[in-house]
Structures are given as C-alpha cells and as structure tokens.
Protein backbone atom coordinates (compact mmCIF):
# COMPACT_ATOMS: atom_id res chain seq x y z
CA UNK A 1 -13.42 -96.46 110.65
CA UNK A 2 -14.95 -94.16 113.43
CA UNK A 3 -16.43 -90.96 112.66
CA UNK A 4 -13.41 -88.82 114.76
CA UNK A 5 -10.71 -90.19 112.03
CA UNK A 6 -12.96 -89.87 109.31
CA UNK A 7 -13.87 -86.57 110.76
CA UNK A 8 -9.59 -85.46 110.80
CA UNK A 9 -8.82 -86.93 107.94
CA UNK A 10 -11.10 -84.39 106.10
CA UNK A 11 -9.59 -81.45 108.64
CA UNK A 12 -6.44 -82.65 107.28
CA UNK A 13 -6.93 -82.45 103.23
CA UNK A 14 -9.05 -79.31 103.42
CA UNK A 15 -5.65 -77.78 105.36
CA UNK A 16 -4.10 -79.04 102.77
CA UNK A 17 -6.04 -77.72 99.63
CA UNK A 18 -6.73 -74.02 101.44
CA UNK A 19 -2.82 -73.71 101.06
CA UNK A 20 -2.45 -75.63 98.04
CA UNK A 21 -0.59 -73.46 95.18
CA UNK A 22 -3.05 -75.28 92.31
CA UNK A 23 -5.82 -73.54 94.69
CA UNK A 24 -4.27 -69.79 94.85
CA UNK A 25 -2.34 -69.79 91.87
CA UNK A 26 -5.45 -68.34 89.32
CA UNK A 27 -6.22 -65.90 92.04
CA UNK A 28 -2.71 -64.87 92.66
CA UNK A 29 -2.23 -64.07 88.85
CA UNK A 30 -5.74 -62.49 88.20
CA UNK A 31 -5.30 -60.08 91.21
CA UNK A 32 -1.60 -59.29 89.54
CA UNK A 33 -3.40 -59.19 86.08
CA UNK A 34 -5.66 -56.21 87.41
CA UNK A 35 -3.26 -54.55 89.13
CA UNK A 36 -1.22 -54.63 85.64
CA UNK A 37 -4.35 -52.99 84.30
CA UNK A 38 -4.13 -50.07 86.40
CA UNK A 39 -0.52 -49.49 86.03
CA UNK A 40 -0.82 -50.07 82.39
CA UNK A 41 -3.42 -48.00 81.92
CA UNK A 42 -1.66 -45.13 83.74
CA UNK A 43 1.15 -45.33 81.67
CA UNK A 44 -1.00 -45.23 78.53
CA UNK A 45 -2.49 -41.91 80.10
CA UNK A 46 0.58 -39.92 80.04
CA UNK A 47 1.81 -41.03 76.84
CA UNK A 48 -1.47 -40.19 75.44
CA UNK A 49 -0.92 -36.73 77.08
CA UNK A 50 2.49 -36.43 76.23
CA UNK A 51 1.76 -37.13 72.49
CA UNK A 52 -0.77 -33.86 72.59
CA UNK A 53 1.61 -32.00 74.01
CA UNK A 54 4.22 -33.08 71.37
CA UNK A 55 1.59 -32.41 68.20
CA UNK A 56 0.72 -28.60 69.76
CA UNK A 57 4.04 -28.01 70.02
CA UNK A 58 5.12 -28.85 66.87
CA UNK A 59 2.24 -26.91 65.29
CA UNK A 60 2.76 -24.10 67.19
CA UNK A 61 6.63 -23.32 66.39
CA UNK A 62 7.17 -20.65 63.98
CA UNK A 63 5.56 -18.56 61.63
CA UNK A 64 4.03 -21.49 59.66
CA UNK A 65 3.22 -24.04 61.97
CA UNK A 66 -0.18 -24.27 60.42
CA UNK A 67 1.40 -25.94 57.90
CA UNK A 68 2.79 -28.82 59.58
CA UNK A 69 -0.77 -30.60 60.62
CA UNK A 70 -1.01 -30.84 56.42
CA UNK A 71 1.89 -32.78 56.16
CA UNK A 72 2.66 -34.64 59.96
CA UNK A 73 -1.19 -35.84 59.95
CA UNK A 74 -2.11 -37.51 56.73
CA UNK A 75 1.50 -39.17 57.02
CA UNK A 76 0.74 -40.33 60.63
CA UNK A 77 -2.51 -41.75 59.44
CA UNK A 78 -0.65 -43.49 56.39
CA UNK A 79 1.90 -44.79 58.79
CA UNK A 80 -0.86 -46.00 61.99
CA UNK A 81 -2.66 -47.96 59.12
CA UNK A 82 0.20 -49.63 57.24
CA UNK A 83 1.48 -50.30 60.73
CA UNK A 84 -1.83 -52.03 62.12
CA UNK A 85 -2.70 -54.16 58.79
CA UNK A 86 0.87 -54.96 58.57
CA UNK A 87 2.00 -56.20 62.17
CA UNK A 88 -1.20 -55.23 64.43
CA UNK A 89 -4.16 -56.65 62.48
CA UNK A 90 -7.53 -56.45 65.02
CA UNK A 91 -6.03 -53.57 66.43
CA UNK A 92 -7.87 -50.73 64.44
CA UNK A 93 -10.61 -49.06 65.96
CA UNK A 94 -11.87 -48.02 69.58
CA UNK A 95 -11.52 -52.02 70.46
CA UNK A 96 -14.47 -52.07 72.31
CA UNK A 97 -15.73 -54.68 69.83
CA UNK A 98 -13.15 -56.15 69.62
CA UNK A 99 -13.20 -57.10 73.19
CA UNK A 100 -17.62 -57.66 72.46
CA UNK A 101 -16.44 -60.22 69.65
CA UNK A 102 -14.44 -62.11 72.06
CA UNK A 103 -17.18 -62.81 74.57
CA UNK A 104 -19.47 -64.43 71.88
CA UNK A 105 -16.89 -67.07 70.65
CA UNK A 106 -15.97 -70.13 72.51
CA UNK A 107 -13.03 -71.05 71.34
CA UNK A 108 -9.25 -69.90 72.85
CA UNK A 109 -7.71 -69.80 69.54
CA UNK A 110 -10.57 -67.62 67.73
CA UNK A 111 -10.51 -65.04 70.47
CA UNK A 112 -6.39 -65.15 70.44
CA UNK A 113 -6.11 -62.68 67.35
CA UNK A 114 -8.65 -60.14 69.25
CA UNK A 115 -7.60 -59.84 72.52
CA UNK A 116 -3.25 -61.01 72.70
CA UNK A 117 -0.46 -58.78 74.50
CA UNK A 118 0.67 -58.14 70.89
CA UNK A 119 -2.36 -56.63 70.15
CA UNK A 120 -2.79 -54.50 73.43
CA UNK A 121 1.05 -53.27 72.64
CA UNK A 122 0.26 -52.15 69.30
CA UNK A 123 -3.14 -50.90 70.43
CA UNK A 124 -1.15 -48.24 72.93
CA UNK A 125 1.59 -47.72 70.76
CA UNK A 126 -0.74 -46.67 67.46
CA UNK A 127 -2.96 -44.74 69.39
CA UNK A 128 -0.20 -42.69 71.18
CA UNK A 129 1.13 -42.19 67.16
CA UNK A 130 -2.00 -41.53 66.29
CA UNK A 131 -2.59 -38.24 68.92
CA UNK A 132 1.04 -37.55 68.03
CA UNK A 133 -0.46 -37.16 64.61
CA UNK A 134 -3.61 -34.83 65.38
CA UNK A 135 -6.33 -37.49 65.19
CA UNK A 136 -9.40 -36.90 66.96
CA UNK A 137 -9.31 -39.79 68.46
CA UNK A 138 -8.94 -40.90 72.65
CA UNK A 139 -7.38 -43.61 74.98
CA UNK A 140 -10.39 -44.71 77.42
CA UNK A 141 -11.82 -47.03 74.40
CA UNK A 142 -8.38 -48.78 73.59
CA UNK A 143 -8.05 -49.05 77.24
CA UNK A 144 -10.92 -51.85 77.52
CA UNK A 145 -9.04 -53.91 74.65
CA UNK A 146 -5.77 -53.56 76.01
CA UNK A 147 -7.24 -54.30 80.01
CA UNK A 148 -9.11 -57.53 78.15
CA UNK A 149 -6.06 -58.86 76.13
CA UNK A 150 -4.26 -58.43 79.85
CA UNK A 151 -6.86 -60.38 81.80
CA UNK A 152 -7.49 -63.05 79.09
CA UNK A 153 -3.28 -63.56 79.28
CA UNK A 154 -3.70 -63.72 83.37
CA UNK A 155 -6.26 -66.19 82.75
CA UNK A 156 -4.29 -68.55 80.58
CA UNK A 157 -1.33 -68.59 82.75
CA UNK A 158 -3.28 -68.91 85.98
CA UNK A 159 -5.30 -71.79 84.39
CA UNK A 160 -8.75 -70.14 84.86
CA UNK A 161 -11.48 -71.42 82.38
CA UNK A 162 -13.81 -68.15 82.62
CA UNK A 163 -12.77 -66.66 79.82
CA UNK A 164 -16.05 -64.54 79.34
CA UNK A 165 -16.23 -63.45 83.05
CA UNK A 166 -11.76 -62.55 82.65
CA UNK A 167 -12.90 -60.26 79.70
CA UNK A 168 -15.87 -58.59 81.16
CA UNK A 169 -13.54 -58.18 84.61
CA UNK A 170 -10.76 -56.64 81.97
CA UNK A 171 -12.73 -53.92 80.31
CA UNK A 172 -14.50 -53.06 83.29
CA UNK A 173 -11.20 -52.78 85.02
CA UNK A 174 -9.23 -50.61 81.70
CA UNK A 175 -12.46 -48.52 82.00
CA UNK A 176 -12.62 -48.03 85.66
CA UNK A 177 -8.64 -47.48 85.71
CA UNK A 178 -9.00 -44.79 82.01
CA UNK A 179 -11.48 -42.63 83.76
CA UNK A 180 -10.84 -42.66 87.68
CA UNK A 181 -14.04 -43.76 87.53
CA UNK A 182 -15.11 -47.34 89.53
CA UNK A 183 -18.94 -47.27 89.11
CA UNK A 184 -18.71 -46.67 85.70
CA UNK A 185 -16.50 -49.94 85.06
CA UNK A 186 -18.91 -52.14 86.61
CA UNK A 187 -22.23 -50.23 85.03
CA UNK A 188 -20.53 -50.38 81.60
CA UNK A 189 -19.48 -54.12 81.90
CA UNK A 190 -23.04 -54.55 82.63
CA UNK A 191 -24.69 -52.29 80.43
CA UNK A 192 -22.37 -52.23 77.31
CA UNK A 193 -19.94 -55.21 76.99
CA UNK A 194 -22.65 -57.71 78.12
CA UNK A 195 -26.19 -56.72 78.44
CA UNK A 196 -26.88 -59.24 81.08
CA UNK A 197 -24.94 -59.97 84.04
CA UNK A 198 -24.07 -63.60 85.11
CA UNK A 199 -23.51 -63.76 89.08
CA UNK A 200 -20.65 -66.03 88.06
CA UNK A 201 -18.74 -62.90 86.97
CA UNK A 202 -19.32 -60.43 89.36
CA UNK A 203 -17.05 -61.20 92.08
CA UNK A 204 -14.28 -61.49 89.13
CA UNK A 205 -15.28 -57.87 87.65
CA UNK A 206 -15.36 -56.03 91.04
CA UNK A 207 -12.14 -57.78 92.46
CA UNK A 208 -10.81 -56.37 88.76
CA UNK A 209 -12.04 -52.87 89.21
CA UNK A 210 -10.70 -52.47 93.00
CA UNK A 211 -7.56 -53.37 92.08
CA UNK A 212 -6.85 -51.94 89.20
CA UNK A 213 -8.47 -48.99 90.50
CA UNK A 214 -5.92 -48.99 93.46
CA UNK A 215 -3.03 -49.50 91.53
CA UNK A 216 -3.72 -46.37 89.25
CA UNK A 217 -4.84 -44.54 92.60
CA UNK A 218 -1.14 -45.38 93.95
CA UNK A 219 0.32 -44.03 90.57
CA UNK A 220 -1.87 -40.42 90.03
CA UNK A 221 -3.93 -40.16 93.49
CA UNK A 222 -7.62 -39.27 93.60
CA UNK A 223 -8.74 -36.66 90.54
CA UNK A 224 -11.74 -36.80 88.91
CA UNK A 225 -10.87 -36.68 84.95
CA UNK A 226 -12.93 -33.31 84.42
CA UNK A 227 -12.28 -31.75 87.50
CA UNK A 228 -14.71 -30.76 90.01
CA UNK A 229 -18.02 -28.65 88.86
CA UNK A 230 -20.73 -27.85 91.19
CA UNK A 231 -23.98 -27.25 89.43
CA UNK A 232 -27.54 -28.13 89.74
CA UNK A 233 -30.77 -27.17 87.54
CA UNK A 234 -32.58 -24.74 89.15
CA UNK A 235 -35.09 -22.46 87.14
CA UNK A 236 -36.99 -23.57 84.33
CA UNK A 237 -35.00 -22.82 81.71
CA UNK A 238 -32.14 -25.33 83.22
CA UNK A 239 -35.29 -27.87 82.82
CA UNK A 240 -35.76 -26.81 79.48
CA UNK A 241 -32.35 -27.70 78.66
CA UNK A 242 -32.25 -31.39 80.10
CA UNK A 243 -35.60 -31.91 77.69
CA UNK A 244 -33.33 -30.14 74.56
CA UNK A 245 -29.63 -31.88 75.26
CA UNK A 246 -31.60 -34.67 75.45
CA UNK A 247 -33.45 -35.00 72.55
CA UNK A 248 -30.80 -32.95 70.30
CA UNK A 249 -27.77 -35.22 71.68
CA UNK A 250 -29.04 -38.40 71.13
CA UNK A 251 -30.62 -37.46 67.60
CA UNK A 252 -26.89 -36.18 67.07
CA UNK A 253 -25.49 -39.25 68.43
CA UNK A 254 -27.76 -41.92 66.83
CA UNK A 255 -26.95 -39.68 63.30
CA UNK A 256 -22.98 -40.51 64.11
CA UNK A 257 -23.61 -44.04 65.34
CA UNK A 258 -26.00 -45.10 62.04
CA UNK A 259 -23.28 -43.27 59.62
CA UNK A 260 -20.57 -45.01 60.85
CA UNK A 261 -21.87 -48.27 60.70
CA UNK A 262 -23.14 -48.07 57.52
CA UNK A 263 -19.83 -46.41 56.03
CA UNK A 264 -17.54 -48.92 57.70
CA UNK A 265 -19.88 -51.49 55.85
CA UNK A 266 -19.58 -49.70 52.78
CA UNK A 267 -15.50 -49.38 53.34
CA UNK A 268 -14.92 -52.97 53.60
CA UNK A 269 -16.91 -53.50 50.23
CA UNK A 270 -14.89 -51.15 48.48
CA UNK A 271 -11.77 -51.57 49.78
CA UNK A 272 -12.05 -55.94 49.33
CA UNK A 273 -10.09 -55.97 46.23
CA UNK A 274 -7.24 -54.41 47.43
CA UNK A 275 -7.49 -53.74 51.42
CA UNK A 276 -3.77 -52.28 51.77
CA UNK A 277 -3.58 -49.74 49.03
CA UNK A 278 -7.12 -48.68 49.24
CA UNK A 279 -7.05 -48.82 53.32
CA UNK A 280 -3.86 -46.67 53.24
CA UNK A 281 -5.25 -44.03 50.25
CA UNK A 282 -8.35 -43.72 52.47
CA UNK A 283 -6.23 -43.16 55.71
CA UNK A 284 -4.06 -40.24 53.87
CA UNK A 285 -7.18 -39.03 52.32
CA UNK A 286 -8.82 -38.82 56.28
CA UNK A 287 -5.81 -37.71 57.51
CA UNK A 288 -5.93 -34.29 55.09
CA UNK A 289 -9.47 -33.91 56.23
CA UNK A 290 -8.58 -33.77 59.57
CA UNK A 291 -5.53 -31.50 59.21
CA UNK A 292 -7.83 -29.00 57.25
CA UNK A 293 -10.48 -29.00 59.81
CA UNK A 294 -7.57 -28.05 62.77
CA UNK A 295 -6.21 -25.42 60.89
CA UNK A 296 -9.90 -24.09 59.58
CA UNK A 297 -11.20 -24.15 63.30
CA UNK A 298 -7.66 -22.53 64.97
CA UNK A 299 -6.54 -26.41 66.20
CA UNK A 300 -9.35 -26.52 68.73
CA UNK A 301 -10.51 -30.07 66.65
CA UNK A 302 -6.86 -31.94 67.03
CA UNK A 303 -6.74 -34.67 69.82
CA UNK A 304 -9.23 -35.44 72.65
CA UNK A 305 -10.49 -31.99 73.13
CA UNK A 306 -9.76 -32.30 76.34
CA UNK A 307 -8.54 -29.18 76.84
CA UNK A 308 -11.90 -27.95 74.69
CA UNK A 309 -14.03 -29.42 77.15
CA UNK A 310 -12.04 -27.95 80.34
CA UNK A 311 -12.79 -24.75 79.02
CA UNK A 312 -16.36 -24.61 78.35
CA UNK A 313 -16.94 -26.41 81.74
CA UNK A 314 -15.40 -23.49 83.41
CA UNK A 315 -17.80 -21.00 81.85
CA UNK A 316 -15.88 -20.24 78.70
CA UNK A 317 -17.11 -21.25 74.75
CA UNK A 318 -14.76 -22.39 72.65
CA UNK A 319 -16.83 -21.65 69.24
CA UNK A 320 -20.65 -22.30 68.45
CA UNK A 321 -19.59 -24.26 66.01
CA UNK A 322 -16.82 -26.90 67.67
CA UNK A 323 -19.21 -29.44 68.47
CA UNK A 324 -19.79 -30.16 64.62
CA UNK A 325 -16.36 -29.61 63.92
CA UNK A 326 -14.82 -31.77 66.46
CA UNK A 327 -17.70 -34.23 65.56
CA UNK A 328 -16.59 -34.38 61.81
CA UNK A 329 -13.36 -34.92 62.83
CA UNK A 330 -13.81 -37.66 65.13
CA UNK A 331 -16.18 -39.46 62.23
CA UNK A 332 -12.94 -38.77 59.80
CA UNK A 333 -10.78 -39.99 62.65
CA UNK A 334 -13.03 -43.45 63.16
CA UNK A 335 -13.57 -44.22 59.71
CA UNK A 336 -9.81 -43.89 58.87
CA UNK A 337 -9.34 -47.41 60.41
CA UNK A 338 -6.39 -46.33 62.17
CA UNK A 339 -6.48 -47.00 66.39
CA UNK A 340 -8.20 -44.97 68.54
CA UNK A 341 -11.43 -44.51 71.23
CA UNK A 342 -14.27 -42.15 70.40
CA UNK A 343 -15.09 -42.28 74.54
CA UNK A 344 -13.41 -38.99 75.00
CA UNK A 345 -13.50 -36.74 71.68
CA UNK A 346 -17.51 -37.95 72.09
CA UNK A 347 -17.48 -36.36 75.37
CA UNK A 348 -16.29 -33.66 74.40
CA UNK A 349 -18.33 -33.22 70.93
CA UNK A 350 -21.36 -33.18 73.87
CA UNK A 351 -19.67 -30.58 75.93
CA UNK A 352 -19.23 -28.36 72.84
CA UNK A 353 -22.90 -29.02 71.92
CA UNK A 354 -24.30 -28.74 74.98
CA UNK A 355 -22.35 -25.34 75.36
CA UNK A 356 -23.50 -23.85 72.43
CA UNK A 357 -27.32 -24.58 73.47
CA UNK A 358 -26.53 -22.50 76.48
CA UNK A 359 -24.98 -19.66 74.93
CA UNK A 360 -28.18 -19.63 72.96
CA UNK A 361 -30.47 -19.70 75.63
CA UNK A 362 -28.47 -17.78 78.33
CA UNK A 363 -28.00 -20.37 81.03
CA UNK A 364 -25.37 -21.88 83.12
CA UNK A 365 -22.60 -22.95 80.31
CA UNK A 366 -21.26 -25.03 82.75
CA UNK A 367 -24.52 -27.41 83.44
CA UNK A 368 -25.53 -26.92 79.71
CA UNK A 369 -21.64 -28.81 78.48
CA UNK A 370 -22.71 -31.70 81.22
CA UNK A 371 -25.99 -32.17 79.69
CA UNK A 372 -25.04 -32.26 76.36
CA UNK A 373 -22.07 -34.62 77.53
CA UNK A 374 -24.72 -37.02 78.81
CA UNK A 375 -27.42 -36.26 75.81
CA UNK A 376 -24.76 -36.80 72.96
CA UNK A 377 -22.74 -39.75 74.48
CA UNK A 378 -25.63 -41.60 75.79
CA UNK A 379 -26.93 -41.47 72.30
CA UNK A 380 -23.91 -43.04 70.41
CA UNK A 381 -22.97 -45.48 72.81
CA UNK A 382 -26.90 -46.05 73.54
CA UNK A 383 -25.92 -47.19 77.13
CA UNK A 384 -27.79 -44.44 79.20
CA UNK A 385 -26.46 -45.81 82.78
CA UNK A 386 -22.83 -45.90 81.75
CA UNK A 387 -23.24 -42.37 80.19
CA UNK A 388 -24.80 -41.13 83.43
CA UNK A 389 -22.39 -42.73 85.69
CA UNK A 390 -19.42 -42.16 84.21
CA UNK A 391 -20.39 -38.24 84.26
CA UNK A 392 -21.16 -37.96 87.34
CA UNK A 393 -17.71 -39.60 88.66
CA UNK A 394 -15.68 -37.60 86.08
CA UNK A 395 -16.97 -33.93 87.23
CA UNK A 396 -18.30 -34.70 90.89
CA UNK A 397 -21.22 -32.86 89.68
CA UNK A 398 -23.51 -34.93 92.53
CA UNK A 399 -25.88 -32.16 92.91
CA UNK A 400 -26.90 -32.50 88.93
CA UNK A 401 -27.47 -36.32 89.18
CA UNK A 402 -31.19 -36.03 88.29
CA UNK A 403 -30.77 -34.06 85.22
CA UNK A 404 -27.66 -35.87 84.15
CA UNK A 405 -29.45 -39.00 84.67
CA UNK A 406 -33.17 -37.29 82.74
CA UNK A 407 -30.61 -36.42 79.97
CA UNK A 408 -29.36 -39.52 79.64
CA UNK A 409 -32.56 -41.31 79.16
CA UNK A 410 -34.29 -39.08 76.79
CA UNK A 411 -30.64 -39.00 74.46
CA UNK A 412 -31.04 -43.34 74.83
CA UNK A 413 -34.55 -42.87 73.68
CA UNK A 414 -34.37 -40.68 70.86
CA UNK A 415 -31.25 -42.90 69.85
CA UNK A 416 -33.05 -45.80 69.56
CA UNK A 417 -36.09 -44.86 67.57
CA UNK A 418 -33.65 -43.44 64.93
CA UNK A 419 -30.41 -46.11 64.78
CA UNK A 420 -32.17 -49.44 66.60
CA UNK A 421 -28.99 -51.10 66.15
CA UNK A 422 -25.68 -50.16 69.17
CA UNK A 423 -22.66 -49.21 67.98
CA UNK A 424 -20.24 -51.35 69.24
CA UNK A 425 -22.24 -54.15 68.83
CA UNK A 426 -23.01 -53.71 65.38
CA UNK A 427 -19.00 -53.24 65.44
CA UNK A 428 -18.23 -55.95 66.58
CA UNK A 429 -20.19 -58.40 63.67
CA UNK A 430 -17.18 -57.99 61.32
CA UNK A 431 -15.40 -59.16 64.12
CA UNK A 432 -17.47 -62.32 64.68
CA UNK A 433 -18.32 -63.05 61.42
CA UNK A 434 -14.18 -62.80 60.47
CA UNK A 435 -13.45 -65.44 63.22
CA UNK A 436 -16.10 -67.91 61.30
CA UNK A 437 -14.47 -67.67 58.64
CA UNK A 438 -11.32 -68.34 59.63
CA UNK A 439 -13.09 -71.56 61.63
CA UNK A 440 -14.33 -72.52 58.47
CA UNK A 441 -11.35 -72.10 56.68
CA UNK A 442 -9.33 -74.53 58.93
CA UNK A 443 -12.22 -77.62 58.50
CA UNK A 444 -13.18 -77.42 62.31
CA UNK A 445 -16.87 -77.65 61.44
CA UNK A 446 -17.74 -79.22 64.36
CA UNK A 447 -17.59 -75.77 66.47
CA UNK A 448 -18.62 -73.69 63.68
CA UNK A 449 -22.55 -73.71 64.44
CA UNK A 450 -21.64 -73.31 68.15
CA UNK A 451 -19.48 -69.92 67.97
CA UNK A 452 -22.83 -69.13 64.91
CA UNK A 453 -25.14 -69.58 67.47
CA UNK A 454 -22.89 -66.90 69.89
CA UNK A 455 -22.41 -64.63 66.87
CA UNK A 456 -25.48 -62.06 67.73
CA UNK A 457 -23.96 -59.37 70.26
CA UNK A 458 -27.65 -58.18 70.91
C-alpha cells in the first residue's frame, strides 16, 4: 500500500468523523443546555420580581394590611416545606451544596436526586412561593442548582461523561446568567464550587457562561444588577472604612455562617424522630418570626431587599438598624428549610451595614454600602474573589476596585480565624453523607469507599 492511499484514506475518515453527528451531537446539546440556562434563568428573574411585587401589594391594601404578612407568611412557609419534603426532596435551601455534593460523588444515580429537572422545577417554583410569601430569601443561589440540574440533563442526553466539569460549567453559567455578571461565574466556579480548577473544565465552563450569558443578554439587554455607582476612596476616612467593613463584615458574616451550620446540625437532630411534623412546626414557627420582624421594621426586611439596597446606594439610609434586621430575617428565612438563596438578602444585609458605618462616620453612604457589601458577603461565603468580582460587575463601581478588593480580603480573613469551616461546604456534608447512605442501603459496597473517599468538599 503506498503512502498517497494510505495518506487519503485517512483525509477521507477524518472528513468523515469532523461531520459525524456522534462527534457534534454532545456539543450541539451542551451549547443548547447553556443557552437554556440563560433563558431559564431570566424567566426565574421576573417571577422572582413579580412575586415581590405581588407580597407588597397585598400588604399594602387597606387599612390593615399589616396584618396579612401574620397570616400569608407562616402559611407560605408551612406550604414551601410540606411541598419540598413531600414532592421536591433536595430542593430546600440556597442549592449551592447541593450542586457541591454532586461534584464529590461518582456515581449518576447518587447525584440524580440532587441535581434532576424535577428538582430545578420545584427549586423555581418554591422559591417564587416563597418571595410571594415574604421570606428573606433570593434567586441567584437556586439559580446555580437549577443551571447544574440543566447541564447535568444536557450531558446525559448528549452522551458526555464529564459530569464534574457539566456541573461546574452549570453553576458558573446560572450564576453568570442571575447576576449579569460573566467574571463572577467563572471566579466563583473556581473559587467556591471547586477550589481547584482542572484545565479539563475550563473550555466547558466558559463556553457555558458565554452562552448563557448571551441568551439572557438577548432576553433583558446589558444592566448591571445594582445599577451604575461611581465612587472611589479618597480621604482617609474612606480608608478607614475599607479597614472597618472589613473586619466588622466578615466577623458579622463568619457569626451567620458558624450559627447556621451549627443550628442546621442541631435541626436535623431534633427534628429525626419525626422530620414532617417537626420540619413543618418549625417552618410556621420561622415564618411568624419573619412576619413580625416586617411589620416591626415598616416591611423594609420582606424579600431580597433589593429595593433596600437601591436606596442606600443612592445616598439614602433605610434605618441604622436594617442590616441586623434583615440579617435575622434571612437566618429565620435559611433555617426554615424552605427554598431559597442567601446571595442577594446577604448583599444587601452588607449594604445596610456598611451604610450605617457611614452614617456614623460621615462619609460617602454610597462607597460605605459597597464596602460593607464586599466585607459582609465575602465573610459568609468566605470566597473573597467571587465577592469582589461579582461587586464590581453588579455596580460598575471600577474606580473602587482596590478598596472593594482590600475589603474583601480583610472580611475572608477575619472569617476564617473565627468559623474555619465554608458555608456551603460544610452544607453540603448532609448532602454527601445522605447519598452514602442510601449507597449503603442498596448493598453496592463496592463504590461506597470510592464516593467516602470524595466525601470531603474542602
């Protein structure tokens, strides 16, 4: 055989494979799988807004409509629970570690019941009840669940065999796609979903951020979530306040991120020997907590506080006090087990704090709520880029990226030397530890000591 046939010949079959539809198929679906993302995403967005809308306005008709948030939101926190044990199990929560869980086990069908389309429906659809409700709760953090559950289902169908790099490319893409905010999908599936970064992956996580990205761009056009704010630190006392958000916000934020992991430990003890009625006593019982916070603080502590943090960007405080309030109801809101994120009402808990420090101290309130944004969030979710990042896309704020990012770091520091262990990850051990359980349970032993050996998120 002479080397010009042998030489065709392999013209010929690599013709044939670059236009083979076993070749393009996985790419074809994953690139439709982000751009389902996006779109999904978007839609989540304004039925997240739509459900504020629908709670304020409900509250605010007639004489009494204080009244209503003590009735419509400990039954709406009754109802999101019985709804998620009942038909949405896995679905509770922010379902970021849900979607951390899922990268450390190796099997399909232990992953399935954490990241399935029925659970990214009923993730959407509970939250959306939830904020219909009055829960301090947001969408961004659902988002990453719902974007993974899509990817790993655009995986399955396309045949891909990546399923850590498909989740990773999913939250970074629900992330990217929640916040307008493209940078701060890649840095967080870096920083906070894996904590290393396998080269493997990154062409799949940026392909899943672009598109997704553009699809949601199509959709709502080019915003940036907080709106623009130009500020800068300038005198001293603008200095003084990176050094104070800083320390103050992650000291805050490490105090939220230790109670709630040792309360959600101490929750699943007590309610073991009866998870449905307890689960559902303890979601009314939240659910009246948070109704009488609302109507104590005026309703300024019902929903994302959005609108809250808005305000006090544009030079206006809401209350020297909202940042605790919204705080405790966002704790209330988390430990109720009902869905819902803490990305946004966390942002805004930092806006309020950081606020208040600059009432006190007489300087710009708008650069004091975007320091305290970065001190307070970088301390719960103890991922200092992703906080920095993610702030500086979201307010356009480019001439305050140095004290964003000095924030930042000192609110990871303090953070760490007072909860060592991360949120989400220390979330996402029930998680892990449930799906051994259930491996043991069916006999497959063999795997067991594999997915034991993935179980540590850190």
């Amino acid at each position: 055989m002479s080397f010009s046939y042998r030489k065709s010949k392999v013209l010929r079959r690599s013709r044939v494979m670059r236009w083979s539809w076993r070749l393009w198929k996985p790419r074809i679906v994953f690139w439709i799988g982000a751009l389902a993302i996006g779109l999904v995403s978007v839609a989540f967005a304004l039925a997240a807004d739509e459900a504020e809308v629908f709670f304020h306005a409900v509250t605010a008709s007639g004489s009494h409509g204080y009244l209503w948030p003590l009735l419509l939101t400990p039954t709406g926190f009754i109802l999101c629970s019985f709804l998620t044990m009942r038909y949405f199990p896995n679905a509770q929560g922010s379902g970021i570690p849900q979607a951390i869980a899922a990268r450390h086990l190796k099997h399909s069908h232990l992953r399935a019941p954490l990241l399935s389309l029925k659970i990214a429906f009923g993730k959407i659809v509970l939250t959306v009840i939830g904020l219909c409700c009055g829960a301090s709760i947001g969408r961004e953090g659902p988002t990453v669940q719902v974007g993974a559950a899509i990817m790993v289902a655009s995986g399955r169908i396309g045949g891909m065999a990546q399923a850590q790099g498909l989740i990773l490319a999913g939250s970074a893409a629900g992330i990217a796609a929640a916040f307008n905010t493209p940078l701060a999908g890649i840095v967080f599936a870096i920083e906070e979903m894996s904590r290393t970064f396998q080269s493997r992956a990154n062409g799949l996580v940026l392909t899943a951020v672009i598109l997704s990205g553009l699809s949601a761009l199509g959709i709502v056009g080019s915003y940036t979530y907080f709106g623009e704010v130009a500020v800068t630190a300038l005198e001293g006392r603008d200095w003084l306040m990176v050094v104070l958000c800083g320390v103050l916000g992650g000291a805050l934020g490490a105090g939220f991120s230790k109670g709630a992991l040792s309360a959600s430990r101490r929750i699943r003890v007590w309610a073991h020997p009866d998870p449905t009625k307890r689960m559902l006593m303890l979601a009314g019982g939240c659910g009246l907590l948070v109704a009488l916070i609302g109507v104590l603080s005026g309703g300024e502590t019902f929903g994302t506080g959005y609108e809250q943090s808005r305000q006090i960007m544009a030079g206006e405080l809401v209350s020297p006090t909202f940042f605790l309030e919204k705080l405790a109801t966002t704790f209330i809101s988390m430990m109720s087990g009902i869905p819902g994120g803490i990305f946004a009402p966390s942002l805004s808990v930092g806006v309020g704090l950081g606020g208040t420090l600059g009432w006190l101290l007489g300087t710009s309130l708008a650069l004091s709520a975007i320091l305290g944004m970065a001190g307070y969030f970088s301390g719960v979710v103890q991922a200092p880029m992703t906080a920095f990042v993610i702030i500086i896309e979201m307010t356009g704020s480019h001439e305050a990226v140095i004290p964003v990012m000095a924030a930042s770091m000192i609110g990871y520091v303090t953070s760490r030397l007072i909860a060592p262990e991360p949120l989400y990850h220390g979330l996402s051990r029930a998680f892990i530890a449930q799906a051994i359980r259930q491996q043991r349970n069916e006999g497959r032993g063999g795997g067991e000591d594999e997915a034991a050996n993935n179980s540590s998120p850190r």
